[in-house]
N, C-alpha and C. Protein backbone atom coordinates (compact mmCIF):
# COMPACT_ATOMS: atom_id res chain seq x y z
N UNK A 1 -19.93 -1.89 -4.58
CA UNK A 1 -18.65 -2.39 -4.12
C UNK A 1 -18.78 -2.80 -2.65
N UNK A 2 -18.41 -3.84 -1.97
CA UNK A 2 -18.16 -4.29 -0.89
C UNK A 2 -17.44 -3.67 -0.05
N UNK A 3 -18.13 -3.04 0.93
CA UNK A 3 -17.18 -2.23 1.97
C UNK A 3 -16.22 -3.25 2.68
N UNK A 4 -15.26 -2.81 2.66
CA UNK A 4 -14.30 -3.94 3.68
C UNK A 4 -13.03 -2.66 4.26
N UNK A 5 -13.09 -3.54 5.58
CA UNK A 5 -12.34 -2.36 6.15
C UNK A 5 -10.64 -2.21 6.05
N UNK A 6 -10.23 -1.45 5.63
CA UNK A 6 -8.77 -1.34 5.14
C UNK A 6 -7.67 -2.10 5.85
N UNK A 7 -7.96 -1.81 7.49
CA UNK A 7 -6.72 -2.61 8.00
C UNK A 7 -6.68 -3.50 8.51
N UNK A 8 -8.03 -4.07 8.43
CA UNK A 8 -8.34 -5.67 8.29
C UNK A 8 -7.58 -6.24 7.53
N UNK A 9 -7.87 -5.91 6.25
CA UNK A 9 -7.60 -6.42 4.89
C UNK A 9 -5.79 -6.49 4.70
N UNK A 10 -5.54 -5.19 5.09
CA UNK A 10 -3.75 -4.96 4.95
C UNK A 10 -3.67 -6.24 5.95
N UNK A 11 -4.20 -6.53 7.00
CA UNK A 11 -3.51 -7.27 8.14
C UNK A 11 -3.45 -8.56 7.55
N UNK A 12 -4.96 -9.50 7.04
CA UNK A 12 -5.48 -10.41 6.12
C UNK A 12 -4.05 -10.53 5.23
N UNK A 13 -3.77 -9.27 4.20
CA UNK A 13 -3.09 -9.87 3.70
C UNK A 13 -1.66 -9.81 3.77
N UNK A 14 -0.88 -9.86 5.02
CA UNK A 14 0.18 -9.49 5.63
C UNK A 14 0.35 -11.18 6.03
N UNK A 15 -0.56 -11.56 7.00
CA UNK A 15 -1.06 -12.86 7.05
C UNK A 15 -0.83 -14.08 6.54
N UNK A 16 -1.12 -13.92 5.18
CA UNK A 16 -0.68 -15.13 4.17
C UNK A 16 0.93 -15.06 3.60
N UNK A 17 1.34 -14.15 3.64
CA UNK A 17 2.93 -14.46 3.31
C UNK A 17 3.53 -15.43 4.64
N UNK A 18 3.47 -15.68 5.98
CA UNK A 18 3.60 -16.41 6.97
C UNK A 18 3.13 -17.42 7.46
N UNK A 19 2.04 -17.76 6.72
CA UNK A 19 1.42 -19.12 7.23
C UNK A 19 2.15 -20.16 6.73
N UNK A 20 2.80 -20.93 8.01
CA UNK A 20 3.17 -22.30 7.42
C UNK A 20 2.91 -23.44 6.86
N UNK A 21 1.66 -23.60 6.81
CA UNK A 21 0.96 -24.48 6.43
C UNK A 21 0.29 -24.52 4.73
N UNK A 22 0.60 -25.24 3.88
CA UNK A 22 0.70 -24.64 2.07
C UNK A 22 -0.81 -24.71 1.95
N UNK A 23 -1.80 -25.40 2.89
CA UNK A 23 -3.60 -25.69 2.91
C UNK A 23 -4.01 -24.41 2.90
N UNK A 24 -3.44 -23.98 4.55
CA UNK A 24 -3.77 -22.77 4.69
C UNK A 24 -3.43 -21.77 4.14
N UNK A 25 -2.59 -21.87 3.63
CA UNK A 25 -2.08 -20.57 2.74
C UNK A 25 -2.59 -20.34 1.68
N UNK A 26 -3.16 -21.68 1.12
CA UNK A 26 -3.76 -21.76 -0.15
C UNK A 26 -5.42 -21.12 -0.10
N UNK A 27 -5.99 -21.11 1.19
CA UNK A 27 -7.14 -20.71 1.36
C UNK A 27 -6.60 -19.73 1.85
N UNK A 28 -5.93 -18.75 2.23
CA UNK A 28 -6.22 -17.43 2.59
C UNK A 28 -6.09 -16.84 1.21
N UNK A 29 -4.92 -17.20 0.36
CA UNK A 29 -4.67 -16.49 -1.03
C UNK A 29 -6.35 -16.48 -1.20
N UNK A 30 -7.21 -18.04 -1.71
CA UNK A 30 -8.51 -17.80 -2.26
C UNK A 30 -8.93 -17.16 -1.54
N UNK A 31 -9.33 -16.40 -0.30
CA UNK A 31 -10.36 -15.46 0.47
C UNK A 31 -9.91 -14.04 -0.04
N UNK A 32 -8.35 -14.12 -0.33
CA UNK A 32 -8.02 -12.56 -0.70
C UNK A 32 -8.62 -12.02 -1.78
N UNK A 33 -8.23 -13.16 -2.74
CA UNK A 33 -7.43 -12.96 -4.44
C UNK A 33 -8.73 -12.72 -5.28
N UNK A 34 -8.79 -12.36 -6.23
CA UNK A 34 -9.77 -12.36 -7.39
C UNK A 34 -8.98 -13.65 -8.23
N UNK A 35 -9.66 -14.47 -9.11
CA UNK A 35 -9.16 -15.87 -9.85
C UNK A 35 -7.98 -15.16 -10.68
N UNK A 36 -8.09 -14.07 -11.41
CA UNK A 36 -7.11 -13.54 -12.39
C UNK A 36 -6.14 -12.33 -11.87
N UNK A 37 -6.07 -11.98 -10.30
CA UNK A 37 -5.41 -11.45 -9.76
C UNK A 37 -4.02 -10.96 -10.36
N UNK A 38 -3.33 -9.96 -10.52
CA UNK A 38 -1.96 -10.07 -10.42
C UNK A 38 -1.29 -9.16 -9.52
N UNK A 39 0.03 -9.83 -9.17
CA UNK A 39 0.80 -9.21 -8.33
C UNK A 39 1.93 -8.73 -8.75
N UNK A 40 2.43 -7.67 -8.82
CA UNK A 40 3.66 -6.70 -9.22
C UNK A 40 4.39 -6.31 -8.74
N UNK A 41 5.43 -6.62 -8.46
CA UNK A 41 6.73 -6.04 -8.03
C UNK A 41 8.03 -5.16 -8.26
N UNK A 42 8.02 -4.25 -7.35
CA UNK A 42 9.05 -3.38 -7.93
C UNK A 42 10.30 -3.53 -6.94
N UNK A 43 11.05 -4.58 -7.68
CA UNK A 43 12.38 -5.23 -7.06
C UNK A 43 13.01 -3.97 -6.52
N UNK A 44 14.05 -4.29 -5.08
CA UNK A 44 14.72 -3.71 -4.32
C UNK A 44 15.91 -3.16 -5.57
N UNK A 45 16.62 -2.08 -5.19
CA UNK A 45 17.54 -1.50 -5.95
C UNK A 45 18.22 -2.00 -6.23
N UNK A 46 18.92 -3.28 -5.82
CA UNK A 46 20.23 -3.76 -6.07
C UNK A 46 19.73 -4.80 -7.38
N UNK A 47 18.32 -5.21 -7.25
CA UNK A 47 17.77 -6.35 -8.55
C UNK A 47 17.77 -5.27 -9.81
N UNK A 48 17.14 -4.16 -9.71
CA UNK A 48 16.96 -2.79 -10.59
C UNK A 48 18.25 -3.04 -11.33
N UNK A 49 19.20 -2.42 -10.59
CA UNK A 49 20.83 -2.21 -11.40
C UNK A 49 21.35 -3.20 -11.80
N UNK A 50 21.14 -4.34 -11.10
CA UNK A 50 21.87 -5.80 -11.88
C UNK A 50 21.62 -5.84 -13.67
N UNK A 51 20.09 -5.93 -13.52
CA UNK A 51 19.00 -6.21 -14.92
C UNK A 51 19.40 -5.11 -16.08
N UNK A 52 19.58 -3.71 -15.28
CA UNK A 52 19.81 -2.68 -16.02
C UNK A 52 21.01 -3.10 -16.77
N UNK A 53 21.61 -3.44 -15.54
CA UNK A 53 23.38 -3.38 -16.59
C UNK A 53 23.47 -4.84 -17.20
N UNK A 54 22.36 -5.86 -17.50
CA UNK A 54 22.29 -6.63 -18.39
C UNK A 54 21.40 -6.32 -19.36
N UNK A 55 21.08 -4.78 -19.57
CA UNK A 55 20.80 -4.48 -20.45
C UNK A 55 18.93 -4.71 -20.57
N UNK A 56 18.11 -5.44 -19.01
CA UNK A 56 16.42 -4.85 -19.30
C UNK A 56 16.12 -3.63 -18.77
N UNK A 57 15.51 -3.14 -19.98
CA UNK A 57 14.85 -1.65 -19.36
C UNK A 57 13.92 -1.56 -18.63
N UNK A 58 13.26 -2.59 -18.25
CA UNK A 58 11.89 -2.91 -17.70
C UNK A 58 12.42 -4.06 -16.32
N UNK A 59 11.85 -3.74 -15.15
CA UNK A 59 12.67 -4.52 -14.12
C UNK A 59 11.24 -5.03 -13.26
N UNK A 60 10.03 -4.71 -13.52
CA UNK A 60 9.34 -4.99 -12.55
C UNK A 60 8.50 -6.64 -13.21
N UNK A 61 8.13 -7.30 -11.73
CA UNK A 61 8.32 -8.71 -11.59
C UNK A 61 6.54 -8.98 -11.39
N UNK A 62 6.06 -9.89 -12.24
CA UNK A 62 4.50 -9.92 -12.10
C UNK A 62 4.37 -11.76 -11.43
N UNK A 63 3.16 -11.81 -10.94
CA UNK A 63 2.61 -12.97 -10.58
C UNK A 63 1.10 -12.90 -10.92
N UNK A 64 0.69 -13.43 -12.18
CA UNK A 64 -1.09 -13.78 -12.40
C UNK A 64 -1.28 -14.75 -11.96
N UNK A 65 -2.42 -14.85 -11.61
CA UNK A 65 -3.69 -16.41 -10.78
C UNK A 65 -3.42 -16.32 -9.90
N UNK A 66 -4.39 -17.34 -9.08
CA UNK A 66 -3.92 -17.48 -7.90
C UNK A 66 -2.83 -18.58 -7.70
N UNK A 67 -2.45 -19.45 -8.71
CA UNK A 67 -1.55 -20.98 -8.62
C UNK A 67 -0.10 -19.76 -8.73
N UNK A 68 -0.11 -19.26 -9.63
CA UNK A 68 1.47 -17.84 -9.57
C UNK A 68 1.58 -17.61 -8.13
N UNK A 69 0.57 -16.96 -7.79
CA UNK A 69 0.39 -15.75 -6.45
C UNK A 69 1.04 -16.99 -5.30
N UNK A 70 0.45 -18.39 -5.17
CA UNK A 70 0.58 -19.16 -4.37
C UNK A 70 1.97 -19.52 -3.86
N UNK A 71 2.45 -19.85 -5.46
CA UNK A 71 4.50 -20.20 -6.01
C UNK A 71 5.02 -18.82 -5.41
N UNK A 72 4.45 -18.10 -5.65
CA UNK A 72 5.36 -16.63 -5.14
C UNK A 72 5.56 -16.43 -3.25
N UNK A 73 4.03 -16.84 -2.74
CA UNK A 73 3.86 -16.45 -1.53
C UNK A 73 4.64 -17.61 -0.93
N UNK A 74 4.92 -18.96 -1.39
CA UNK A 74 5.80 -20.13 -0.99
C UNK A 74 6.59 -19.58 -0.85
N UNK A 75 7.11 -19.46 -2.47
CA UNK A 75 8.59 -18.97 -2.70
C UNK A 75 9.17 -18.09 -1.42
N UNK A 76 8.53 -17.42 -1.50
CA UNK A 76 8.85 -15.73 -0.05
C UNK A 76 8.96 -16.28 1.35
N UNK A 77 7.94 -17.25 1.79
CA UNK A 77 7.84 -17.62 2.89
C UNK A 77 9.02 -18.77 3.23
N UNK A 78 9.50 -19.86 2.00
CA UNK A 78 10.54 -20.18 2.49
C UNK A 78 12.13 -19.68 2.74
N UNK A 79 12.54 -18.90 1.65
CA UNK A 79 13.27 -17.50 1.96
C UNK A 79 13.05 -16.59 3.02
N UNK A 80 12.15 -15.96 3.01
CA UNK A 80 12.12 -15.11 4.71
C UNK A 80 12.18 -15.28 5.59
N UNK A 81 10.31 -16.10 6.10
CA UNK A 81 10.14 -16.72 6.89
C UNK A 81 10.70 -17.90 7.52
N UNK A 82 10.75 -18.93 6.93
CA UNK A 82 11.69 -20.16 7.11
C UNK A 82 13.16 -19.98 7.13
N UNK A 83 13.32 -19.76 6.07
CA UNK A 83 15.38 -19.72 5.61
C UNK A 83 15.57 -18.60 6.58
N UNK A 84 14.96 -17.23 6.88
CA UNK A 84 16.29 -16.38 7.29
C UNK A 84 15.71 -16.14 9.02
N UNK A 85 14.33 -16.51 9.22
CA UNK A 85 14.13 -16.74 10.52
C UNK A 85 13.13 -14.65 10.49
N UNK A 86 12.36 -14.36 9.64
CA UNK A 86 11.83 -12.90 9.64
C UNK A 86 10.08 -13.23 9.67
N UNK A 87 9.25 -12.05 9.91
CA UNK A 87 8.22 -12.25 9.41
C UNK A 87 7.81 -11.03 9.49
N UNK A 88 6.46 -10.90 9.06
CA UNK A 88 6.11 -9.24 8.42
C UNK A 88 5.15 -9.10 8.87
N UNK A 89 5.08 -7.50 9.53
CA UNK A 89 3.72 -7.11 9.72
C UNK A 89 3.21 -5.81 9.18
N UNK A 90 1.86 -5.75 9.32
CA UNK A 90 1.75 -4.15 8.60
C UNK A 90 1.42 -3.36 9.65
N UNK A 91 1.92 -1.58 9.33
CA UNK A 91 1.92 -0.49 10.39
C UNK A 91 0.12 -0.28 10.05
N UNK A 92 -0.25 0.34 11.37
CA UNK A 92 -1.49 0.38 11.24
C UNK A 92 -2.03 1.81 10.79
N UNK A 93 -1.75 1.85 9.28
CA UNK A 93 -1.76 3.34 8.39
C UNK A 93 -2.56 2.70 7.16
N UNK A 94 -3.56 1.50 6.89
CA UNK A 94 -3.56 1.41 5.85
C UNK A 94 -5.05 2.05 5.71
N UNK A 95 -5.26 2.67 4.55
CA UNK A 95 -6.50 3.38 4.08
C UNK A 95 -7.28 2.99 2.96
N UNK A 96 -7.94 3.39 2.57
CA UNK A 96 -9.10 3.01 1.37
C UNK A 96 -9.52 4.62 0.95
N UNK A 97 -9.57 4.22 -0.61
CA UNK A 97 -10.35 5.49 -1.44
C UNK A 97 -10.53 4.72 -2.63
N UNK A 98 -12.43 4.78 -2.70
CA UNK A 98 -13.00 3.40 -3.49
C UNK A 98 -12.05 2.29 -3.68
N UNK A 99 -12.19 1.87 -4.84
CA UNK A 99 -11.48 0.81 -4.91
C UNK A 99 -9.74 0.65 -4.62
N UNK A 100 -9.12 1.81 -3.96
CA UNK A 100 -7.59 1.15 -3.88
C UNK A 100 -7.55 1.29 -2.05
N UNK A 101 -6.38 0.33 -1.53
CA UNK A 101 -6.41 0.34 -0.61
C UNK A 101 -4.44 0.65 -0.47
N UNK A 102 -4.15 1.59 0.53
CA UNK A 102 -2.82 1.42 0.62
C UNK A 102 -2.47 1.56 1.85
N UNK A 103 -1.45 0.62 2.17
CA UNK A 103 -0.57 0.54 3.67
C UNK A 103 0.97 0.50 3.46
N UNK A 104 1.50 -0.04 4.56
CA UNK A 104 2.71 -0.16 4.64
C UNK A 104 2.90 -1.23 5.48
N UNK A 105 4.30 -1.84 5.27
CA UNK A 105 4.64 -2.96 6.23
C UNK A 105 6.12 -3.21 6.27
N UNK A 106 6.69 -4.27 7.43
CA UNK A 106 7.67 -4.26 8.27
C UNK A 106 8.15 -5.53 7.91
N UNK A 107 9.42 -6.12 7.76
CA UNK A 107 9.90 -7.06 8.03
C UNK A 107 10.57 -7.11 9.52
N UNK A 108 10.34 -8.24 9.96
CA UNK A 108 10.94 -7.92 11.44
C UNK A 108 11.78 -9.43 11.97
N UNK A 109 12.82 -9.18 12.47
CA UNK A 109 13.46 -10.06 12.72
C UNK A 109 12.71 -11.29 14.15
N UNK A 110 12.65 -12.30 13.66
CA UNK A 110 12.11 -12.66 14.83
C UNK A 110 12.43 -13.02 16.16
N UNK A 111 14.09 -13.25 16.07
CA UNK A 111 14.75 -13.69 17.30
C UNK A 111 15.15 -12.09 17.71
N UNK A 112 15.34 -11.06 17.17
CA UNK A 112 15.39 -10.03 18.02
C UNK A 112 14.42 -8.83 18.17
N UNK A 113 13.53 -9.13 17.00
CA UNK A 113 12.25 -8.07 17.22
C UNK A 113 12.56 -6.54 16.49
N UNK A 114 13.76 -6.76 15.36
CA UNK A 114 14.49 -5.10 14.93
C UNK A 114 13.75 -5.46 13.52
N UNK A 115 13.08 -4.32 13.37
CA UNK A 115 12.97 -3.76 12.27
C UNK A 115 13.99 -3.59 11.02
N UNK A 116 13.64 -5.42 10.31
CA UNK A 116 15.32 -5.09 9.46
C UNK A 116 14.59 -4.71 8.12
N UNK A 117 13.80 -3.97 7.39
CA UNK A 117 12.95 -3.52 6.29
C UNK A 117 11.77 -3.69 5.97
N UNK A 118 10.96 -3.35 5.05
CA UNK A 118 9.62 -2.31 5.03
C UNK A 118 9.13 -2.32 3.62
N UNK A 119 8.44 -2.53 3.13
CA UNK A 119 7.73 -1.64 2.28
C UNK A 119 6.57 -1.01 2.09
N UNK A 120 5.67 -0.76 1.00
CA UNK A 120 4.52 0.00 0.63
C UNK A 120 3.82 -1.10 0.27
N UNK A 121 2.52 -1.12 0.12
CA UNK A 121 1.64 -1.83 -0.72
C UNK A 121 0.32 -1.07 -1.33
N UNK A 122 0.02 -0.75 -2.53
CA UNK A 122 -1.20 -0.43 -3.00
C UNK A 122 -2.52 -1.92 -3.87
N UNK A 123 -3.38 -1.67 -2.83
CA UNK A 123 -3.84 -3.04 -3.88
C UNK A 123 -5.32 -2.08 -4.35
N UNK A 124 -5.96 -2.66 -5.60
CA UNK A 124 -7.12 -2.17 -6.08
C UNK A 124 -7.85 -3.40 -5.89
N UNK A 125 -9.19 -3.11 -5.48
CA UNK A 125 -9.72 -4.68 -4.83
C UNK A 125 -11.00 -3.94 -6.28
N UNK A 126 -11.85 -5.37 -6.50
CA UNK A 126 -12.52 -5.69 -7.44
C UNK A 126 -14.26 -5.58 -6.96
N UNK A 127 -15.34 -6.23 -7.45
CA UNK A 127 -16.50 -5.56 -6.97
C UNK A 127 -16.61 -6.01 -5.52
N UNK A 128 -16.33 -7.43 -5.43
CA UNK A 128 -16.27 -8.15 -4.41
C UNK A 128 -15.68 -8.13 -3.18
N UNK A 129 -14.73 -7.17 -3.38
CA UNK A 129 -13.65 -6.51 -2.16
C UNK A 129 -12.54 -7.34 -2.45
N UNK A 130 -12.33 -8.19 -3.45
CA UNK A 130 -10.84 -8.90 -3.62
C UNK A 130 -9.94 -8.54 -4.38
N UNK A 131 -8.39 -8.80 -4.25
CA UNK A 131 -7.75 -7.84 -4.72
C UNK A 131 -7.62 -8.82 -6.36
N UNK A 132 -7.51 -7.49 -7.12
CA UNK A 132 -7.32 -8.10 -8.85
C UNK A 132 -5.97 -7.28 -8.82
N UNK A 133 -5.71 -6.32 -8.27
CA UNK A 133 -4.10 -5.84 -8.31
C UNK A 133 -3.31 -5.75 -7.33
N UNK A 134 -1.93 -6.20 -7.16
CA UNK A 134 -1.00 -5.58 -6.28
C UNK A 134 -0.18 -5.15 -6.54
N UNK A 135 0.36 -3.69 -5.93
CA UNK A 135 1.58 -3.20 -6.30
C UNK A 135 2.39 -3.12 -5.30
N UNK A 136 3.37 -4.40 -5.10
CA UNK A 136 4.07 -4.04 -3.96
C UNK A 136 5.51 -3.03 -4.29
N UNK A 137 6.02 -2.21 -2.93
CA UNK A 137 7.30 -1.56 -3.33
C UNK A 137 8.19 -1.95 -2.05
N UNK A 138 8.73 -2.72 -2.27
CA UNK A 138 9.77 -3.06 -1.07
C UNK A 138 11.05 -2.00 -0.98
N UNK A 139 10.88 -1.86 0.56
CA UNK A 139 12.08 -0.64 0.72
C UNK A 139 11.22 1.28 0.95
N UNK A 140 10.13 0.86 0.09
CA UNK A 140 9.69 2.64 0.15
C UNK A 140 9.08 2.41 1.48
């Protein structure tokens, strides 16, 4: 397995949700991603209870490939980044034990610098050091 150092990597991939540029973004996803990657989400509470009380028992949100991962990291970056004026960084706690790596990170307002939310991230990186899983938890 490819040693790679944890908060490189958290930072790396903190990174690509903010790049404005769709080239560049598209090459950092490929430096991260494994080709069949997926990314998982465990929607904020208020998406949880909506779904529930339309009756899915199952609430969490996937992205496979990297062309998904790409639509998703757009998707986010024009909503956050762009539309609400935020961008994200990660606290410098992220660790490694073999293959999983886990940190945490910040949304942060950019015109005032406040900490407006956070979550977790666990990724399992592949032989190569790239990630084939993400589990993000927004809010924990």
């Amino acid at each position: 397995m490819t040693e790679t150092d944890p908060q490189d990597l958290a930072d790396r991939y903190i990174a690509q949700w903010v790049v404005p540029d769709a080239t560049e973004r598209r090459a950092a996803i490929e430096q991260l991603w494994a080709e069949d990657g997926v990314h998982l989400l465990r929607p904020p509470v208020e998406m949880r209870e909506t779904a529930a009380g339309l009756g899915f028992d199952r609430t969490t949100l996937q992205a496979r490939g990297l062309d998904a991962f790409e639509n998703r990291v757009a998707r986010s970056h024009e909503e956050f980044v762009r539309g609400r004026g935020l961008t994200f960084r990660s606290r410098a706690d992220a660790v490694r034990l073999h293959d999983l790596v886990k940190f945490s990170w910040e949304t942060v307002s950019v015109g005032t610098g406040e900490v407006v939310g956070g979550g977790q991230e666990v990724l399992v990186l592949d032989e190569n050091g790239r990630i084939k899983a993400d589990y993000m938890f927004p809010g924990a």
